[in-house]
Protein backbone atom coordinates (compact mmCIF):
# COMPACT_ATOMS: atom_id res chain seq x y z
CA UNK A 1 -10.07 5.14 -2.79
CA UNK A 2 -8.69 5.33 -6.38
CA UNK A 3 -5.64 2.94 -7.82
CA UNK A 4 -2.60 4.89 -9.57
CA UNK A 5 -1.08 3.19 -11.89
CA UNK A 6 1.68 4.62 -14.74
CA UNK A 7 3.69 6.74 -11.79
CA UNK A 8 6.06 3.94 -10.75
CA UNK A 9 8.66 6.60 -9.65
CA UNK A 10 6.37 9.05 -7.99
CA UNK A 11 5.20 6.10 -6.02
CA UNK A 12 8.08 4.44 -5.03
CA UNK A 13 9.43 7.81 -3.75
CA UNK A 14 6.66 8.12 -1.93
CA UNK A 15 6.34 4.57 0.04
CA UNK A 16 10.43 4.81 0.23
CA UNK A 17 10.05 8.13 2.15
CA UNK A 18 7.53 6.64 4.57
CA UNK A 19 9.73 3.75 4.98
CA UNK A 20 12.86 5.30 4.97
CA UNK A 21 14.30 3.39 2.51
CA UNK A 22 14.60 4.58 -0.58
CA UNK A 23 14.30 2.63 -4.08
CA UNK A 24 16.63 2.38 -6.62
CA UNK A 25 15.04 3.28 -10.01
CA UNK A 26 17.04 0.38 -11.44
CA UNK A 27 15.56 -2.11 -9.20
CA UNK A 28 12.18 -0.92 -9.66
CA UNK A 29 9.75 -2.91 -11.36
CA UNK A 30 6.14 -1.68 -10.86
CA UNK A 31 4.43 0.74 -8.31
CA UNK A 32 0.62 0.91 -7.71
CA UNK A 33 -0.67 4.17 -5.49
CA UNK A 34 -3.50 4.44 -3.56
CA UNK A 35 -5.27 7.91 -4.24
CA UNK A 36 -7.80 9.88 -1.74
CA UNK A 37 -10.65 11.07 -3.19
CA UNK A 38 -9.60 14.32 -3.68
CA UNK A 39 -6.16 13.04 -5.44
CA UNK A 40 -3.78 12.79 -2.93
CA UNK A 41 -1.41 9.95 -3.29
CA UNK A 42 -1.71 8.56 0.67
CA UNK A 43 -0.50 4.84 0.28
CA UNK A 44 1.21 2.78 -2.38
CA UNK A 45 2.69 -0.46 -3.12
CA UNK A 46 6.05 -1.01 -4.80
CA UNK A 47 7.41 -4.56 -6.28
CA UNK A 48 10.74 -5.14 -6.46
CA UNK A 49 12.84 -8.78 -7.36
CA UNK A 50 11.14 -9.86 -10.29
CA UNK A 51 11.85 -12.91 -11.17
CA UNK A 52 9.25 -14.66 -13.55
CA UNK A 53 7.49 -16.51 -10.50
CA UNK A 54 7.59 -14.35 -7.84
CA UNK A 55 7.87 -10.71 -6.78
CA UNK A 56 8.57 -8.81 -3.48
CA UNK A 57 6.04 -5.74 -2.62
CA UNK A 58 6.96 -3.05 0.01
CA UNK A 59 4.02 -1.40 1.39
CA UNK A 60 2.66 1.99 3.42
CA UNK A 61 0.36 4.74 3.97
CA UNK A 62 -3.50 4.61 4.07
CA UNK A 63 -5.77 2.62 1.96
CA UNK A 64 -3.08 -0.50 1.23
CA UNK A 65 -5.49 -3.03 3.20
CA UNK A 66 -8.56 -2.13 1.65
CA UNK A 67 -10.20 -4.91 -0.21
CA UNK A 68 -10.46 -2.79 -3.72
CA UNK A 69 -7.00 -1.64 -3.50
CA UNK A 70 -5.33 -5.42 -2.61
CA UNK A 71 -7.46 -6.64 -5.50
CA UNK A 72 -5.47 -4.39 -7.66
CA UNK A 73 -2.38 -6.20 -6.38
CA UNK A 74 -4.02 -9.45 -6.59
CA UNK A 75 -4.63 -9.01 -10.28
CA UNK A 76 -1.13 -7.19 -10.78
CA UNK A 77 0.67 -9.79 -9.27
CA UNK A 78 -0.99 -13.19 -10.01
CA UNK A 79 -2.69 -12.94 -13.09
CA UNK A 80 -0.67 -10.30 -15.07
CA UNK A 81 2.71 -11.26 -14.09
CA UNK A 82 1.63 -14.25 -13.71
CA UNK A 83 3.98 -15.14 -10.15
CA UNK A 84 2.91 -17.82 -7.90
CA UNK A 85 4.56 -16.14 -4.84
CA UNK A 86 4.10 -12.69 -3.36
């Protein structure tokens, strides 16, 4: 499984589909999709209600428990944003 990262909207689109919610673009903060290996965007994160110390994350599709692709949130979350809630 391959990380997306730099396609917030695709993404969100994406997971809001499979949820049936959709995001609004202007409470977007960050997406990160999970890829298959031959490209196909089949899982994704998106975090929403930013607020300096913690973040919310929707989640679905394939690939979003996987230990490489949660360590991608892990690091997103925690030590980029810096949050101390998830």
């Amino acid at each position: 499984m391959n990380v997306l990262t730099g396609h917030d909207p695709v993404v969100a689109e994406w997971v809001g589909g499979k949820l049936g919610k959709p995001f609004d673009v202007q409470t977007l903060y960050r997406a990160i999709g999970v890829l298959s290996a031959d490209g196909r965007l089949i899982g994704g994160y998106v975090f929403t209600g930013y607020t300096g110390t913690s973040i919310e994350m929707s989640l679905a599709g394939s690939g979003v428990a996987l230990r490489s692709t949660w360590a991608a949130v892990i690091d997103y979350v925690f030590r980029q944003l810096g949050c101390v809630r998830l």
